[in-house]
N, C-alpha and C. Protein backbone atom coordinates (compact mmCIF):
# COMPACT_ATOMS: atom_id res chain seq x y z
N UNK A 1 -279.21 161.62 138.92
CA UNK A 1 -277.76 161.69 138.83
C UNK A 1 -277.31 161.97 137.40
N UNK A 2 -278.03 161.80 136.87
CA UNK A 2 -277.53 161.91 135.13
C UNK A 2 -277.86 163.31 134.41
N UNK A 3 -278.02 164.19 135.53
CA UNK A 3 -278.14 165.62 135.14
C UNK A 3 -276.84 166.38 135.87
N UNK A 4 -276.57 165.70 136.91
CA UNK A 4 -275.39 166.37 137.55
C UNK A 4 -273.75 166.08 136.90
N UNK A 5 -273.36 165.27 135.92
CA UNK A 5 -272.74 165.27 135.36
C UNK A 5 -272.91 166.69 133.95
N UNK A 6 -273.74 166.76 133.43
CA UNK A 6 -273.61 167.80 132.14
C UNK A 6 -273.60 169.59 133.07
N UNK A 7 -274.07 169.33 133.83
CA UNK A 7 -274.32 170.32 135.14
C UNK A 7 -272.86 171.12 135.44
N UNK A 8 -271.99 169.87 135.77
CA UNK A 8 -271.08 169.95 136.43
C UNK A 8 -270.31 170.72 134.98
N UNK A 9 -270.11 169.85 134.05
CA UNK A 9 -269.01 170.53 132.81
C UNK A 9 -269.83 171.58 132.21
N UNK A 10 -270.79 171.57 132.13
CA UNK A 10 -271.43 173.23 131.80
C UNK A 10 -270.78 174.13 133.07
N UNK A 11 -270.74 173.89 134.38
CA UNK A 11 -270.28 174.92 135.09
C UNK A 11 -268.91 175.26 134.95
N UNK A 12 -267.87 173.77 134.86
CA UNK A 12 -266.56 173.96 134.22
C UNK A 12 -266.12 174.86 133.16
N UNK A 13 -266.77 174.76 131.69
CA UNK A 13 -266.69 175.28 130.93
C UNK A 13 -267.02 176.47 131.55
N UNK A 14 -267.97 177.44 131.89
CA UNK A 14 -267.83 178.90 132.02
C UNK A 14 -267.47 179.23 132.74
N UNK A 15 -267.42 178.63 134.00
CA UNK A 15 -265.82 178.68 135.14
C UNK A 15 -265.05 179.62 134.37
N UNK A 16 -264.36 178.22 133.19
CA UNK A 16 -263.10 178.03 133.17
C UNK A 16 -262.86 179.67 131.84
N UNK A 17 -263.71 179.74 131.12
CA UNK A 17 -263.99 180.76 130.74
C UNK A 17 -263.71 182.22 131.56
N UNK A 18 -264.76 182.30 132.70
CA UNK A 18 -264.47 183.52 133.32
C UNK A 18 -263.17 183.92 133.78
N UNK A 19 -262.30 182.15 134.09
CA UNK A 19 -261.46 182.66 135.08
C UNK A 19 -260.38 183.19 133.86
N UNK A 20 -259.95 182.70 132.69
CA UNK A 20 -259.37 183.16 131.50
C UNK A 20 -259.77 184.38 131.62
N UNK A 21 -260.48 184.99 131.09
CA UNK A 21 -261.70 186.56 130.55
C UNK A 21 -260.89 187.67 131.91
N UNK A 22 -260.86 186.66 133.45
CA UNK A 22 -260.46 187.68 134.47
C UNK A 22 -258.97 187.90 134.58
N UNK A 23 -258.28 187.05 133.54
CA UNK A 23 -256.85 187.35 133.58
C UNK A 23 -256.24 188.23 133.09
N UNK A 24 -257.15 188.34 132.08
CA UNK A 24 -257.19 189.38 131.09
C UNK A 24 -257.83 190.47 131.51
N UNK A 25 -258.88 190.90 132.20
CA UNK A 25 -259.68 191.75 132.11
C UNK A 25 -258.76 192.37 133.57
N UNK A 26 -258.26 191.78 134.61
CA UNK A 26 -257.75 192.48 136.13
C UNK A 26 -256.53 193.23 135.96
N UNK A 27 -255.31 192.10 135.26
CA UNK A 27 -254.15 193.42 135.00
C UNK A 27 -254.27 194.44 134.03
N UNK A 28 -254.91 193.92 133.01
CA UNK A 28 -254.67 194.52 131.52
C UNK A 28 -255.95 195.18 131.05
N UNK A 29 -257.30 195.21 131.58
CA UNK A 29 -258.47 196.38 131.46
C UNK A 29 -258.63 197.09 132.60
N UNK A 30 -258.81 196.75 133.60
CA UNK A 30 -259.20 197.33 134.88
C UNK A 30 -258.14 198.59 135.17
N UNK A 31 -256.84 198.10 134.92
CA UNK A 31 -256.25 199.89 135.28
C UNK A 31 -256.45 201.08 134.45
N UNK A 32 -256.54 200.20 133.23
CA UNK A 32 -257.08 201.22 131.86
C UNK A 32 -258.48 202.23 132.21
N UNK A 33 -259.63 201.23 132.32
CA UNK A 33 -260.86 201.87 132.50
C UNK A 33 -261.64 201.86 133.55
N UNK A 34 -260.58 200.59 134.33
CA UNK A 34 -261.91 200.94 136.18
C UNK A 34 -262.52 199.67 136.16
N UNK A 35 -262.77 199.17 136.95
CA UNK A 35 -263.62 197.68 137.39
C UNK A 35 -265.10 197.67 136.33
N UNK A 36 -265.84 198.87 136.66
CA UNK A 36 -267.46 198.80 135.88
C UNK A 36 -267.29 198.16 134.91
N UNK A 37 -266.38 199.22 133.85
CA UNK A 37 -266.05 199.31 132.52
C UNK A 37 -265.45 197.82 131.92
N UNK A 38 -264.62 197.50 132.95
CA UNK A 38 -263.86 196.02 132.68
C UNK A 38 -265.09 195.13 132.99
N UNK A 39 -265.54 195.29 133.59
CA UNK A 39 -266.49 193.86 133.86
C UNK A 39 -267.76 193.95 132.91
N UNK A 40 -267.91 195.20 132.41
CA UNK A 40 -269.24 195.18 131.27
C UNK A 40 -268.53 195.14 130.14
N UNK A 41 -267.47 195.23 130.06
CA UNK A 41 -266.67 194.82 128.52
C UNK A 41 -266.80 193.50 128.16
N UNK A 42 -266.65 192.48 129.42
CA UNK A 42 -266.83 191.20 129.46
C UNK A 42 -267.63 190.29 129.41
N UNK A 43 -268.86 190.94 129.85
CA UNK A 43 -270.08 190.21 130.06
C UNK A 43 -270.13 190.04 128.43
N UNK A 44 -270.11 190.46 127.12
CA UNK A 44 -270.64 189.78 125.71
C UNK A 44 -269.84 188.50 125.72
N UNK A 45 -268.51 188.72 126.14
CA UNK A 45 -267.81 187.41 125.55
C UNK A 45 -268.35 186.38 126.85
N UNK A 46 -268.53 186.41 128.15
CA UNK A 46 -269.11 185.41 128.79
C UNK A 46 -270.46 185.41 128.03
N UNK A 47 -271.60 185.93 127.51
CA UNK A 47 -272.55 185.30 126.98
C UNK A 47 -272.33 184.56 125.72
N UNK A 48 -271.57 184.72 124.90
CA UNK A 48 -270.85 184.05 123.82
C UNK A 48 -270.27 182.58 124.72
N UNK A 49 -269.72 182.89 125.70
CA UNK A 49 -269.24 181.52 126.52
C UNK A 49 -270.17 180.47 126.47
N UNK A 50 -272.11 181.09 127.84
CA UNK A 50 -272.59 180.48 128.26
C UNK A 50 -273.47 179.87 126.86
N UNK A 51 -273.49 180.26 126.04
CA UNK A 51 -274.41 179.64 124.80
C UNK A 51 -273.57 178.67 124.26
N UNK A 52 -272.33 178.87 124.06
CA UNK A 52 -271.43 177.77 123.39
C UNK A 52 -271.53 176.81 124.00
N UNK A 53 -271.29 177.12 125.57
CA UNK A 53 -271.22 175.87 126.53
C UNK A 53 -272.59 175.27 126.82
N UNK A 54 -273.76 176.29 126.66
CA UNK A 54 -275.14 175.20 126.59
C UNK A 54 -275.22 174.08 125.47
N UNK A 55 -274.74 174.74 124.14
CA UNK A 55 -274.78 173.79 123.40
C UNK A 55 -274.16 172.18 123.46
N UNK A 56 -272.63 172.93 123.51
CA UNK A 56 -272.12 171.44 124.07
C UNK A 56 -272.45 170.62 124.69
N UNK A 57 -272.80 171.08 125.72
CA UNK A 57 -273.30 170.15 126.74
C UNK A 57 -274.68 169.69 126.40
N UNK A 58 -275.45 170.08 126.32
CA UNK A 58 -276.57 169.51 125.28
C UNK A 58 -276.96 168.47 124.06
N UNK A 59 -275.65 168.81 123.87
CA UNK A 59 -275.07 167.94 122.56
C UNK A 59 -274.38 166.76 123.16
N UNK A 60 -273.53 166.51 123.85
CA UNK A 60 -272.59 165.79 124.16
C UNK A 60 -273.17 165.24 125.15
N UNK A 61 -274.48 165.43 126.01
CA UNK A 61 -275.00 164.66 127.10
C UNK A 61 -276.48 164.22 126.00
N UNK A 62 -276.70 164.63 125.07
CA UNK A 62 -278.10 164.41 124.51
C UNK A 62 -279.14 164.80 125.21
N UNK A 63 -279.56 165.90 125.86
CA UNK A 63 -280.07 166.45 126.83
C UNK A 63 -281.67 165.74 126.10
N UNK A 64 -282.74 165.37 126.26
CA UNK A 64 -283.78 166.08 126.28
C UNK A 64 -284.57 167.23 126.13
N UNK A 65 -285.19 167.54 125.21
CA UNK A 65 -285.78 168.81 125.17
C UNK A 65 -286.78 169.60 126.24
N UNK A 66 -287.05 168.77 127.07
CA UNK A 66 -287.95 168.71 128.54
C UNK A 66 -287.50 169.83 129.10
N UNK A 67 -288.22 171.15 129.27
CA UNK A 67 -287.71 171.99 130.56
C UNK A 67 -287.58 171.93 131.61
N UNK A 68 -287.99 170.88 132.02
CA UNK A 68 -287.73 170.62 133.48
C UNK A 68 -286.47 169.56 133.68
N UNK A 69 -286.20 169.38 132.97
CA UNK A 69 -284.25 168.65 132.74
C UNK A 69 -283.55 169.43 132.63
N UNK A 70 -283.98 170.27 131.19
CA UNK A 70 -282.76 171.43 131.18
C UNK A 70 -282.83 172.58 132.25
N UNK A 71 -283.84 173.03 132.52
CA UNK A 71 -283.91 173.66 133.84
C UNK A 71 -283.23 172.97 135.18
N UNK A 72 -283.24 171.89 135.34
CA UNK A 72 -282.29 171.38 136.31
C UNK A 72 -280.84 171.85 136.31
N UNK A 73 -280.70 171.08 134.75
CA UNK A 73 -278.88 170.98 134.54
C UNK A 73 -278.55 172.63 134.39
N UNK A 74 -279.02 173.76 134.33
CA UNK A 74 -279.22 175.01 134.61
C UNK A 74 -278.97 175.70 135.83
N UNK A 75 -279.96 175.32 136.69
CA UNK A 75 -280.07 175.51 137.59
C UNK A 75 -278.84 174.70 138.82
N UNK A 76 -278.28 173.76 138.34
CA UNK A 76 -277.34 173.14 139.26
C UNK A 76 -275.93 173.72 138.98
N UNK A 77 -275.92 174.03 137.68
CA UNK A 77 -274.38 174.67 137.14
C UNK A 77 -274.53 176.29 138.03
N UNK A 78 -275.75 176.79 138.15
CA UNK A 78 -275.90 177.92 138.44
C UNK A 78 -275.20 177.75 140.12
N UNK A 79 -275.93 176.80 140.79
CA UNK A 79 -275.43 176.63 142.47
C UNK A 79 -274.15 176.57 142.32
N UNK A 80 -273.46 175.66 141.81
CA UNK A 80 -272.27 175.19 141.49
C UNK A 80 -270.94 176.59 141.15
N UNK A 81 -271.78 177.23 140.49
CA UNK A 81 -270.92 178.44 140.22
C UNK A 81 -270.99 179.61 141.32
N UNK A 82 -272.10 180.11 142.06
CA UNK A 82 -272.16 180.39 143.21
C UNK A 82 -271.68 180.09 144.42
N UNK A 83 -271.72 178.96 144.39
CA UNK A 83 -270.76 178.72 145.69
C UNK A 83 -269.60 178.76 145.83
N UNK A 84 -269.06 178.32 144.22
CA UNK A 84 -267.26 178.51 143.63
C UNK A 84 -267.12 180.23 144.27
N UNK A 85 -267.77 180.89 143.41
CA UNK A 85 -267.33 182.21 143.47
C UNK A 85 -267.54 183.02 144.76
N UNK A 86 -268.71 182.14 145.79
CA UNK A 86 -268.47 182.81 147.34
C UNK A 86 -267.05 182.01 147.85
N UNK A 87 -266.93 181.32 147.52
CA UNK A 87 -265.85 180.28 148.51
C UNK A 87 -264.32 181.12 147.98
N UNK A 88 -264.35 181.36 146.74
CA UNK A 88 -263.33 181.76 146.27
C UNK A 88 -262.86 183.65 146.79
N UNK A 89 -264.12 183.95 146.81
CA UNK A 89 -263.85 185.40 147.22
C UNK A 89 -263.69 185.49 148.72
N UNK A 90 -264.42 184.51 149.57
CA UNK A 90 -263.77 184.19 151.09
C UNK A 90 -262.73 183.89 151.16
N UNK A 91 -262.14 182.91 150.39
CA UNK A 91 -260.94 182.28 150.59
C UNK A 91 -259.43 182.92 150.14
N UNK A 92 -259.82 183.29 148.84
CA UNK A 92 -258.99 184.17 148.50
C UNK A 92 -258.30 185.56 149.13
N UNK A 93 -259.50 186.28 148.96
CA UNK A 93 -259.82 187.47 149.43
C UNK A 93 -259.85 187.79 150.79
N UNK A 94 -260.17 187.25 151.19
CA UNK A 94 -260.16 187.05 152.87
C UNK A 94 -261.67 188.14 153.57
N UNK A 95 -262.59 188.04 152.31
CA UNK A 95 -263.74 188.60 152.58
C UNK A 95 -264.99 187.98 153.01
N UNK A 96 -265.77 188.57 154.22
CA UNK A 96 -266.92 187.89 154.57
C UNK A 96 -268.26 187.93 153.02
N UNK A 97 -268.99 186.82 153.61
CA UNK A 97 -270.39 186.99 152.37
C UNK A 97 -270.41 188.59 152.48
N UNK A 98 -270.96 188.97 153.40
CA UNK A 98 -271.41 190.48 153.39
C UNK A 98 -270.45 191.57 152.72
N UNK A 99 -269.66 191.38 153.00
CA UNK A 99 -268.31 192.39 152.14
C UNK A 99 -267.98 191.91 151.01
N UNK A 100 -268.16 190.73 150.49
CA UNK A 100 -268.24 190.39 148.91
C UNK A 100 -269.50 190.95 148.29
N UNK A 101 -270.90 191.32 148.87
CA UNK A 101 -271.69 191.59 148.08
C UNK A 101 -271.59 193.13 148.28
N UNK A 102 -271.50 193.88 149.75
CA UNK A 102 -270.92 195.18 149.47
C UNK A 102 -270.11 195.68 148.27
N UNK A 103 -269.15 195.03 147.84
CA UNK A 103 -268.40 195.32 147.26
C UNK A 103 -269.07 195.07 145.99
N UNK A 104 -269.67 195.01 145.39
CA UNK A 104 -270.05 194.68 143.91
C UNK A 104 -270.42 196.34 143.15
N UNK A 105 -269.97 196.30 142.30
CA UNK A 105 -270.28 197.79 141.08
C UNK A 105 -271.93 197.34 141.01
N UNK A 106 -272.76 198.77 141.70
CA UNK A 106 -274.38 198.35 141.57
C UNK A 106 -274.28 198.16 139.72
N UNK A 107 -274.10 198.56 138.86
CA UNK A 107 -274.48 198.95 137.92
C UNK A 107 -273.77 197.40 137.08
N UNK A 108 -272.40 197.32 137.30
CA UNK A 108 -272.06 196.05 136.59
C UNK A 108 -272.31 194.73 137.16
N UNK A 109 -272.92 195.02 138.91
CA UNK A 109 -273.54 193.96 139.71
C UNK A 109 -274.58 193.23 139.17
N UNK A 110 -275.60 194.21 138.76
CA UNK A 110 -276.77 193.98 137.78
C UNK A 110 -276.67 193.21 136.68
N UNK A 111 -275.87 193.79 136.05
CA UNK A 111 -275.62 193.18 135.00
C UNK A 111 -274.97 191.57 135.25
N UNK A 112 -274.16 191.43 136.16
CA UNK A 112 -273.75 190.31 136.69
C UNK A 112 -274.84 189.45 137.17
N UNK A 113 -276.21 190.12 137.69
CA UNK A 113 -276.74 188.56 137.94
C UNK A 113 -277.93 188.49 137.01
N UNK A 114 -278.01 189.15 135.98
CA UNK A 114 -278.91 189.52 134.39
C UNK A 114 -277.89 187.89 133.97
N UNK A 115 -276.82 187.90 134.33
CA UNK A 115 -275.72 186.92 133.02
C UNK A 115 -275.93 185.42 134.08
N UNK A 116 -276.22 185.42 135.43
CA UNK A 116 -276.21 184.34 136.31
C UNK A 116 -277.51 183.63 135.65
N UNK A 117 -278.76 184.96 135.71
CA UNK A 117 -280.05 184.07 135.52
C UNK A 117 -279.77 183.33 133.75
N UNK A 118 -279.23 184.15 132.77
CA UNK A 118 -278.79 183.80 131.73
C UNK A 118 -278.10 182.42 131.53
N UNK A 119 -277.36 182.47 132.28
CA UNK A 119 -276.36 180.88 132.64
C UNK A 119 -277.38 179.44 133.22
N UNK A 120 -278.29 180.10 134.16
CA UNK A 120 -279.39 179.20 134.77
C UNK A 120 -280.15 178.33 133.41
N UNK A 121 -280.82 179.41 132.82
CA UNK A 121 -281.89 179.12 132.09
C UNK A 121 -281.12 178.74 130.33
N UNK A 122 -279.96 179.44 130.05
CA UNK A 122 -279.84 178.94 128.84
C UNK A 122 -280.11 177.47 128.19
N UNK A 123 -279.80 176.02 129.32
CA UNK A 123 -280.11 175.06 128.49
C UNK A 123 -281.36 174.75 127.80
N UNK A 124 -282.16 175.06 128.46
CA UNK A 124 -283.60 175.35 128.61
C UNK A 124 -283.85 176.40 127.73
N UNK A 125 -283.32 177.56 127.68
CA UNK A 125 -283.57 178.27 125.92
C UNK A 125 -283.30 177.82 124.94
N UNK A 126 -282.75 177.13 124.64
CA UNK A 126 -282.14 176.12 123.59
C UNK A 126 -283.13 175.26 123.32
N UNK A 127 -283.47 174.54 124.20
CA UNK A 127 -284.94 173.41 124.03
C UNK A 127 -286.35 174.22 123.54
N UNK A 128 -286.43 175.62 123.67
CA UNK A 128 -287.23 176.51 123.27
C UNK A 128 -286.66 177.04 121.62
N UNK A 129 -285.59 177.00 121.33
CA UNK A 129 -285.28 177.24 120.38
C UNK A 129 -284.83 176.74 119.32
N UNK A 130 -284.67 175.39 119.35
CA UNK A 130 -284.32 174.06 118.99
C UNK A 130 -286.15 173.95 118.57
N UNK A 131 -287.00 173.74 119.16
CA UNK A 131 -288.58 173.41 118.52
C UNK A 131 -289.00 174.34 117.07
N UNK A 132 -288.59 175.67 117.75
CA UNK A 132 -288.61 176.91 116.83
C UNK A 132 -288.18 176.36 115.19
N UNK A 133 -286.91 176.11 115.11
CA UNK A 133 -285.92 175.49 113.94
C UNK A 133 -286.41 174.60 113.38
């Protein structure tokens, strides 16, 4: 249980991030340059997000350097954000699973789950990079 708390506000934090980044990026990039273009403009500042927010949370829960902790608290923010973003695109959207993943830009799709596995594993790069230092 004491991984699902830093879990949880690591997923908050880049949540809360994306959903900012998409307020900006849906009215005010997307008519400009097109969905691809808007959503790969974005992906640096969400990786700038998910590292800030590994840290914190790392910091502020005292994580352990253990990969198999930080790989947890990784890996649970990762479910956590997946299911937000199917539930949200059903709910919202009024789209089935299958027509939410139809719908994805192959090219900025990619790149979208390059930044998921990124989000998974960052606490856990940190504990790799933290020894390094």
């Amino acid at each position: 249980m004491h991984r699902f708390k830093p879990a949880v506000l690591y997923f908050a934090l880049v949540l809360g991030t994306g959903f900012i980044l998409g307020t900006i990026r849906v009215p005010l990039i997307v008519p400009r340059l097109g969905e691809r273009h808007a959503e790969l403009l974005e992906m640096p500042f969400m990786a700038v997000a998910i590292v800030l927010a590994a840290r914190h949370v790392v910091r502020r829960f005292d994580l352990p350097a253990s990969l198999p902790v930080r790989l947890q608290v990784g890996v649970m923010a990762l479910a956590l954000s997946v299911i937000a973003e199917l539930l949200l695109a059903m709910a919202l959207q009024g789209r089935s699973l299958v027509e939410f993943i139809a719908s994805r830009d192959p090219v900025s799709g990619s790149v979208y789950l390059a930044m998921l596995l990124l989000f998974a594993l960052m606490p856990a790069m940190l504990a790799r990079w933290g020894r390094r230092a």
